[in-house]
C-alpha atoms as a PDB file:
ATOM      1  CA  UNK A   1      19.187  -2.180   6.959  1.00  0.00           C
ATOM      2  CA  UNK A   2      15.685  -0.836   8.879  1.00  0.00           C
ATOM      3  CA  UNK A   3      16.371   1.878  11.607  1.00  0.00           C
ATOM      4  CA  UNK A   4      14.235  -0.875  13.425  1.00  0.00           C
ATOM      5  CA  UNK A   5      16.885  -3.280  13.149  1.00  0.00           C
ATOM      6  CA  UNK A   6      20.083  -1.081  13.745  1.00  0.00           C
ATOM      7  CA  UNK A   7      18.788   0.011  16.747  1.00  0.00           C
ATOM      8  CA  UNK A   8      17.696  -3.426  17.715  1.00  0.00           C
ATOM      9  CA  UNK A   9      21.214  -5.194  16.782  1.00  0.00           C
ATOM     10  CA  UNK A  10      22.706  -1.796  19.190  1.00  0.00           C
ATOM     11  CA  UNK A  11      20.537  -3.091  21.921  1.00  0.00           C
ATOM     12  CA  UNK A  12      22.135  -6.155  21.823  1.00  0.00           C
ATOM     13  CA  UNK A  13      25.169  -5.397  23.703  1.00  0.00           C
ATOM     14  CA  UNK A  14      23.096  -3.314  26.248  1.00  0.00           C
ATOM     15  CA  UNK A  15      23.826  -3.912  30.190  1.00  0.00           C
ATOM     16  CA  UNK A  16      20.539  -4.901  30.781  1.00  0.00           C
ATOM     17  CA  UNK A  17      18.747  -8.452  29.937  1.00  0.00           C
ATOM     18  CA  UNK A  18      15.701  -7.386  29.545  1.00  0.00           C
ATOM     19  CA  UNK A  19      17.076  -4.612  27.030  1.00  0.00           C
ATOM     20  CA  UNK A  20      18.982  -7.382  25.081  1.00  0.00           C
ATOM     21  CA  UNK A  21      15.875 -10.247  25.492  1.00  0.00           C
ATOM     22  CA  UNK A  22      13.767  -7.257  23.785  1.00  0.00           C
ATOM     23  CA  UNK A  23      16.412  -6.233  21.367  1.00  0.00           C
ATOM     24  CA  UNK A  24      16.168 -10.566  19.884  1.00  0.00           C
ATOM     25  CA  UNK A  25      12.449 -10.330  20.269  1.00  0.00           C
ATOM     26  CA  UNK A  26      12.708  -7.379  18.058  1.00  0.00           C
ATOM     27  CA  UNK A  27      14.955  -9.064  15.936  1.00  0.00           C
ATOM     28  CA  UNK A  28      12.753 -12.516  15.685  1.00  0.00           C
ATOM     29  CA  UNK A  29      10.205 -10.200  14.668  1.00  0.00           C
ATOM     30  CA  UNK A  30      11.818  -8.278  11.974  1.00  0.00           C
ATOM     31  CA  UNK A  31      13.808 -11.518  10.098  1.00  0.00           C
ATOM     32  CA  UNK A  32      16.418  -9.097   8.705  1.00  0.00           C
ATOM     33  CA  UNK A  33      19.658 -11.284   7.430  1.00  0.00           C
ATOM     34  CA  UNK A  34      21.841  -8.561   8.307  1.00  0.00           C
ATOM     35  CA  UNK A  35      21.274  -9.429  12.204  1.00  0.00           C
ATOM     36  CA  UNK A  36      22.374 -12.727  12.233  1.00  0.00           C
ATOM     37  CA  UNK A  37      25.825 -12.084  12.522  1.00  0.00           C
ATOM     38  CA  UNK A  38      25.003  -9.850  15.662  1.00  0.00           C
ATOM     39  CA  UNK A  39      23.167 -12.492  17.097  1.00  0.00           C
ATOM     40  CA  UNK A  40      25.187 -15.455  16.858  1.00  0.00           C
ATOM     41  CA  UNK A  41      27.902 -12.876  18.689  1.00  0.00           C
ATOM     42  CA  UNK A  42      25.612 -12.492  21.024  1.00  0.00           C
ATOM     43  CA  UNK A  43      24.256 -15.120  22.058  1.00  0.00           C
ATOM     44  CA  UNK A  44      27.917 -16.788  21.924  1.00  0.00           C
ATOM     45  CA  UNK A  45      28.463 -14.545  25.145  1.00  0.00           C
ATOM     46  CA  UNK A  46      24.584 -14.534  26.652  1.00  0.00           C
ATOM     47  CA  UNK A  47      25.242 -18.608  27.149  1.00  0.00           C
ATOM     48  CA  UNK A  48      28.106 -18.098  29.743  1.00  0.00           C
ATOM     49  CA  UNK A  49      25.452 -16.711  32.270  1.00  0.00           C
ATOM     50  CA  UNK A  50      22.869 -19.372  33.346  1.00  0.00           C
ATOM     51  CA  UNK A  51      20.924 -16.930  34.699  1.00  0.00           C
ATOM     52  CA  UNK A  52      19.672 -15.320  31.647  1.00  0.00           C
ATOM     53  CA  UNK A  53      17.410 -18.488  30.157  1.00  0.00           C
ATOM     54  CA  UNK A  54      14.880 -16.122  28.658  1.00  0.00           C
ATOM     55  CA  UNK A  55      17.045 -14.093  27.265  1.00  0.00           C
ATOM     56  CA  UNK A  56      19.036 -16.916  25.361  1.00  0.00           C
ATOM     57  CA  UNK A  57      15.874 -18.367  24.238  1.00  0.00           C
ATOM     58  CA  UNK A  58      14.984 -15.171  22.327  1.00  0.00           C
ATOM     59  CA  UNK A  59      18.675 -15.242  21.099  1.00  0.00           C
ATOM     60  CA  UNK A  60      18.262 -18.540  19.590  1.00  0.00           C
ATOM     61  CA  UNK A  61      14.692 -17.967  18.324  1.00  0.00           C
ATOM     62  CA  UNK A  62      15.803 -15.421  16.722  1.00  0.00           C
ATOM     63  CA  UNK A  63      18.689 -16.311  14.885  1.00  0.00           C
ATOM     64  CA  UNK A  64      16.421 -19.157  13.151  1.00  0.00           C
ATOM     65  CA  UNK A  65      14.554 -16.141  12.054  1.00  0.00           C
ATOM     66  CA  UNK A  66      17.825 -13.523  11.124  1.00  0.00           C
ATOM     67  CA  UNK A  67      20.292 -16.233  10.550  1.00  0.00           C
ATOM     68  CA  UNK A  68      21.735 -18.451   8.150  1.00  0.00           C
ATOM     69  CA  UNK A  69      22.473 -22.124   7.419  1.00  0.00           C
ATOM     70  CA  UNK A  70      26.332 -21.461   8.031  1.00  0.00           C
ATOM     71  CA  UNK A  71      25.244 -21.325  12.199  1.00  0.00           C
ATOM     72  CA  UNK A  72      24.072 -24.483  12.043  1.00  0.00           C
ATOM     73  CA  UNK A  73      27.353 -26.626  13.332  1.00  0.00           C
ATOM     74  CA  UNK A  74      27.264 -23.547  16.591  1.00  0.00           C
ATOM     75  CA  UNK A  75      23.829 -24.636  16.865  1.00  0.00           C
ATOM     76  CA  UNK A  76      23.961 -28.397  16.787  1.00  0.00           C
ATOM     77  CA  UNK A  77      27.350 -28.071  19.458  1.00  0.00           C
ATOM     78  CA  UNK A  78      25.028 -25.850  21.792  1.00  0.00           C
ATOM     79  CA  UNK A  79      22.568 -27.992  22.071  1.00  0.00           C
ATOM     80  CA  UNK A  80      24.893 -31.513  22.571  1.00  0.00           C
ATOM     81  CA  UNK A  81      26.452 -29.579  25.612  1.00  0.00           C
ATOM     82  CA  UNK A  82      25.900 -31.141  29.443  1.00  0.00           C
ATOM     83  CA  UNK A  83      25.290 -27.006  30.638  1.00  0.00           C
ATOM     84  CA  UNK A  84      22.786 -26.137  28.010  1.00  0.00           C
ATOM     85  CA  UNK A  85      19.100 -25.060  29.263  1.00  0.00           C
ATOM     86  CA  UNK A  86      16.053 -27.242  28.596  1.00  0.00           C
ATOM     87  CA  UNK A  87      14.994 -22.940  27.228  1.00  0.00           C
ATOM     88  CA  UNK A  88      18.253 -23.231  24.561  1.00  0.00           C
ATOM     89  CA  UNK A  89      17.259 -26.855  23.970  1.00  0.00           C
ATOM     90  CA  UNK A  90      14.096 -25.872  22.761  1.00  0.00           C
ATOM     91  CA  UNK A  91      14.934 -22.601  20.977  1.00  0.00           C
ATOM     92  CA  UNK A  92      17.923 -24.434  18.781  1.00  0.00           C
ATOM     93  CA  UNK A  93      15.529 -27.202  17.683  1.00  0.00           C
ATOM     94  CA  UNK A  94      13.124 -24.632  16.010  1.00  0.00           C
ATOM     95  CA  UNK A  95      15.680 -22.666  14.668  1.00  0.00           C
ATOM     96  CA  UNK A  96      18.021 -25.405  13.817  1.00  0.00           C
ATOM     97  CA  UNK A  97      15.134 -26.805  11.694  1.00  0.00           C
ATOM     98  CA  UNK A  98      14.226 -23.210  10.161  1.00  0.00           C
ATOM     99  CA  UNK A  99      17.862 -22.664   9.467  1.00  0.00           C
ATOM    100  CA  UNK A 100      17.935 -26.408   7.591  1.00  0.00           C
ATOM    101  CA  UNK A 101      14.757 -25.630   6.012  1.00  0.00           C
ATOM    102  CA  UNK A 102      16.284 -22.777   3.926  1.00  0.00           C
ATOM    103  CA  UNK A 103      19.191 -24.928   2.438  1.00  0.00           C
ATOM    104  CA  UNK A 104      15.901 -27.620   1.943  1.00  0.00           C
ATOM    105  CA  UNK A 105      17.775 -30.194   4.649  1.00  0.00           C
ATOM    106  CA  UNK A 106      14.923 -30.334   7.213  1.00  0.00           C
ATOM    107  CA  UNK A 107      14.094 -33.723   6.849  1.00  0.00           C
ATOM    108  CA  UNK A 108      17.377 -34.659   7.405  1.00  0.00           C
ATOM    109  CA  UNK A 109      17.487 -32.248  10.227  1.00  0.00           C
ATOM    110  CA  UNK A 110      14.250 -33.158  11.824  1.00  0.00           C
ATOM    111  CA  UNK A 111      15.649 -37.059  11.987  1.00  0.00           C
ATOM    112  CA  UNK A 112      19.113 -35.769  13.624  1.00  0.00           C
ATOM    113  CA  UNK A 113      16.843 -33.960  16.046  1.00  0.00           C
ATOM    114  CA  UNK A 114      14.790 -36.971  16.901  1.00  0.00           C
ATOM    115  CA  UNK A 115      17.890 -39.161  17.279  1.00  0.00           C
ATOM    116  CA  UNK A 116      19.238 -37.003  20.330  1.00  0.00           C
ATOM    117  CA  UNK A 117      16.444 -38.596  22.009  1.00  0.00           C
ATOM    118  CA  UNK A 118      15.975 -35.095  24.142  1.00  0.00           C
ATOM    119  CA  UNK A 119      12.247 -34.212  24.055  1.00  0.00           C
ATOM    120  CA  UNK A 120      12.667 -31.074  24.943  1.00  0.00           C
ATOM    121  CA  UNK A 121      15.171 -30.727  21.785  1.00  0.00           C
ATOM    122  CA  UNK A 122      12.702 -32.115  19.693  1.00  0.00           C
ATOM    123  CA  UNK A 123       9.746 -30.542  21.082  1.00  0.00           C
ATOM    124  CA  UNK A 124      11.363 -27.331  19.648  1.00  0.00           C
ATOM    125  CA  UNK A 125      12.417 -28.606  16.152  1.00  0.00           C
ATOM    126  CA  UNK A 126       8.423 -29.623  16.035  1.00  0.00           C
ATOM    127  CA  UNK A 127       7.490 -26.347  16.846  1.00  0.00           C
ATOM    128  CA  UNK A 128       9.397 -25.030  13.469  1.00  0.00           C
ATOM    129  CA  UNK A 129       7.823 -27.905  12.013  1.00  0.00           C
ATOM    130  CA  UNK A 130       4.464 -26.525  13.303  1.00  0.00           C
ATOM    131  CA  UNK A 131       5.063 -23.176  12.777  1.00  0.00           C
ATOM    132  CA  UNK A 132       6.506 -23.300   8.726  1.00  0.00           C
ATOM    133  CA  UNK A 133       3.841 -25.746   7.892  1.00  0.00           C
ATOM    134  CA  UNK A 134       6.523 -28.242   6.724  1.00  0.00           C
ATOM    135  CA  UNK A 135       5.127 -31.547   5.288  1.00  0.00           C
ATOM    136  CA  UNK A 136       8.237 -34.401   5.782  1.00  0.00           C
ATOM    137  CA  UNK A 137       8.612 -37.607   3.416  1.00  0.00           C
ATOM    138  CA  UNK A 138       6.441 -40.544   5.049  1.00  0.00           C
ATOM    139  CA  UNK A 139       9.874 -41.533   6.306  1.00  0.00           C
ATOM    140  CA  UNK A 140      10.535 -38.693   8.418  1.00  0.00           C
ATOM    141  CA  UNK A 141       6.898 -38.840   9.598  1.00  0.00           C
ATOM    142  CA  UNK A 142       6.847 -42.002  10.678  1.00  0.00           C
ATOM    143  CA  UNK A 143       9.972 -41.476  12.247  1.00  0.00           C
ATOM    144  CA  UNK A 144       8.676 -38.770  14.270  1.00  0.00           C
ATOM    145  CA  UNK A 145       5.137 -40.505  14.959  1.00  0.00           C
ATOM    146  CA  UNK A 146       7.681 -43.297  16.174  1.00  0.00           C
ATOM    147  CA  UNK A 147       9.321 -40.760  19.059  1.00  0.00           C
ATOM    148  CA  UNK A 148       6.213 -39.737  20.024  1.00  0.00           C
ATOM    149  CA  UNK A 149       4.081 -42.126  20.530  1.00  0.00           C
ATOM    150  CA  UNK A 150       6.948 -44.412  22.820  1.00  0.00           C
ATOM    151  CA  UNK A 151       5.922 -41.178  25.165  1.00  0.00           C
ATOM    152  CA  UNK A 152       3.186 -41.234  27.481  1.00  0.00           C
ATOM    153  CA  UNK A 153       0.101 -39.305  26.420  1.00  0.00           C
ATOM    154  CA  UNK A 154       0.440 -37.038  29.462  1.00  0.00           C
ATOM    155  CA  UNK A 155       3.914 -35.976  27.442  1.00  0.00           C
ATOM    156  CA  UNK A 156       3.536 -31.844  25.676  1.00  0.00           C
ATOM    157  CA  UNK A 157       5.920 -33.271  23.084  1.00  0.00           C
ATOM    158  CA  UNK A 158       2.419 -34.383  22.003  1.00  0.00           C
ATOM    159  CA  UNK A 159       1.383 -30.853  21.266  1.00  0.00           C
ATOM    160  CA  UNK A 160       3.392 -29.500  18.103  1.00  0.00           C
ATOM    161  CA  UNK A 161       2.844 -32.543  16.236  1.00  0.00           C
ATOM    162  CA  UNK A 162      -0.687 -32.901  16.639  1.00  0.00           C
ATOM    163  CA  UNK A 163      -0.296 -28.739  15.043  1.00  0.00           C
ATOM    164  CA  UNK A 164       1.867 -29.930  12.658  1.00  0.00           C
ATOM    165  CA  UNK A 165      -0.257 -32.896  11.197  1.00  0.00           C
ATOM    166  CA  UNK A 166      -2.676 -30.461   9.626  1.00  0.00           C
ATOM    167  CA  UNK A 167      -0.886 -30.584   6.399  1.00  0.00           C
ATOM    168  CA  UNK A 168       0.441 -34.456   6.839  1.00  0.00           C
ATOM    169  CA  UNK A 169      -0.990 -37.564   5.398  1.00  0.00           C
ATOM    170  CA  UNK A 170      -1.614 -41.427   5.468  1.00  0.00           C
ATOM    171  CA  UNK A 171      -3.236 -43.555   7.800  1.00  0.00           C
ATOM    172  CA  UNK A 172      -0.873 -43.781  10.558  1.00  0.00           C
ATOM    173  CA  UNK A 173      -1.345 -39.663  10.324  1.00  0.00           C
ATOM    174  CA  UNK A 174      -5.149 -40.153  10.571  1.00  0.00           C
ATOM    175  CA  UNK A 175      -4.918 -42.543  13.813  1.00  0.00           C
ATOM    176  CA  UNK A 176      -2.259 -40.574  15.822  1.00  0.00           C
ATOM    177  CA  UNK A 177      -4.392 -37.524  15.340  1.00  0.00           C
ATOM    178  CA  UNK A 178      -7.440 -39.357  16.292  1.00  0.00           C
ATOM    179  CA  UNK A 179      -5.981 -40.980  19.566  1.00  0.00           C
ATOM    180  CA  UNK A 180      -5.171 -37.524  20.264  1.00  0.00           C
ATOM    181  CA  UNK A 181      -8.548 -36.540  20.720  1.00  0.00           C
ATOM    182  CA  UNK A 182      -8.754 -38.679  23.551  1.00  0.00           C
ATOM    183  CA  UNK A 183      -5.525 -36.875  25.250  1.00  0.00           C
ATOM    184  CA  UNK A 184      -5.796 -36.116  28.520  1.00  0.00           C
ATOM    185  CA  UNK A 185      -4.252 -32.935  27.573  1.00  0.00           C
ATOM    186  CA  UNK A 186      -7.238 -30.470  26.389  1.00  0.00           C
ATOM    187  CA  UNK A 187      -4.381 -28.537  24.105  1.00  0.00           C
ATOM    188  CA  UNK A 188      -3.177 -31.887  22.119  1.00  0.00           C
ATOM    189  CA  UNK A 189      -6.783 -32.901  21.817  1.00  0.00           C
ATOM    190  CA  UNK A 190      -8.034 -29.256  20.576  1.00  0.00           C
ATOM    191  CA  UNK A 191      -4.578 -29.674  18.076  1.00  0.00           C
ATOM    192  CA  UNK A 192      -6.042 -32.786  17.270  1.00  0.00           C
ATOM    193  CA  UNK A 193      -8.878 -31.805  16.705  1.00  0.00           C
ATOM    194  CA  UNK A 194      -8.293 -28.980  14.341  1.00  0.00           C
ATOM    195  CA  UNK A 195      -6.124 -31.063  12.490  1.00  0.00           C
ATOM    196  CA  UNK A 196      -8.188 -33.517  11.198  1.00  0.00           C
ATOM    197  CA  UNK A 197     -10.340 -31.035   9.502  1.00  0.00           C
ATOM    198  CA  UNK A 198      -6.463 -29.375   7.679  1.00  0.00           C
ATOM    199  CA  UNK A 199      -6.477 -26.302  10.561  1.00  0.00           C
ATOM    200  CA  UNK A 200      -3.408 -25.702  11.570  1.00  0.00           C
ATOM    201  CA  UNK A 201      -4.851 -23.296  14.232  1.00  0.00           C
ATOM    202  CA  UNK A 202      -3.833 -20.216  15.432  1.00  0.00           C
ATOM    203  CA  UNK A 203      -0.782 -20.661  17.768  1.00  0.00           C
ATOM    204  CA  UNK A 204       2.269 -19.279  18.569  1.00  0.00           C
ATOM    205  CA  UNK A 205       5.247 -19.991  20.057  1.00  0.00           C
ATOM    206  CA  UNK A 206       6.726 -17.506  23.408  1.00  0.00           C
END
């Protein structure tokens, strides 16, 4: 294991959040496997203290990077619980869907995500979506196109799937991404925009 990462997973026990929320964002960074046991530990005690939302986002975020597809079932219980933070929600839908991605489940992930019916939940597992590039079966597409569009275009769950349709197809594709454009939101129109021409644009996610 790095130096990096040994001092990072060390870090993760520190007294301080803002030592441990920079130890994960180290971590997130780095994607070493041999820090998702650390993590999950970790983050398994950050969630008792509501006070620490940034913190357990970077947790989260960063076992989807470090992690493996045997924290999924911790994962899918944080996120069902009354106490989680709309921060968690969205952290354990992106790295719930990375996690599923690596076993090659993240269609069937992305639909559990969607039938939650938390946007915030979702918004994350989009993000992931987003982020990795992912290109769903027209099922799971139209599935998702389905969630969104019930929401009102002033919604920013409009945002990561007007990112993610850069590398999507069909015509239902082609007129969600074009009703985008006319968003009231200037980030799901630019999306929108840069989609259309297959430009996935340069984002990324806190």
């Amino acid at each position: 294991m790095a130096p990096a990462a040994v001092d990072a997973i060390r870090r993760l026990q520190d007294r301080s959040s803002a030592k441990r929320r920079s130890a994960a964002k180290r971590l997130r960074k780095l994607g070493d496997p041999h820090a998702g046991p650390a993590l999950l530990e970790a983050l398994k005690n950050e969630v008792r203290d509501s006070r620490t939302w940034e913190t357990q986002y970077q947790m989260t975020m960063a076992l989807g990077t470090c992690g493996s597809p045997s924290d999924l079932p911790y994962l899918r219980d944080l996120v069902l619980q009354r106490e989680t933070l709309d921060a968690v929600h969205t952290a354990g839908g992106d790295a719930i869907v990375r996690l599923s991605y690596m076993e090659r489940s993240h269609a069937e992930a992305i639909r559990w995500c969607l039938s939650t019916g938390n946007e915030t939940f979702v918004g994350g597992a989009l993000q992931a979506v987003a982020m990795l590039r992912l290109a769903p079966d027209q099922e799971t597409v139209t599935d998702v196109l389905d969630f969104i569009e019930a929401r009102s275009p002033q919604d920013g769950v409009y945002f990561w799937p007007a990112v993610a349709a850069a590398g999507w197809t069909g015509r239902r594709v082609h007129h969600f991404l074009t009703s985008c454009i006319s968003s009231p939101r200037p980030d799901v129109a630019e999306a929108a925009t840069y989609s259309l021409a297959g430009n996935y644009g340069a984002y990324r996610p806190l």
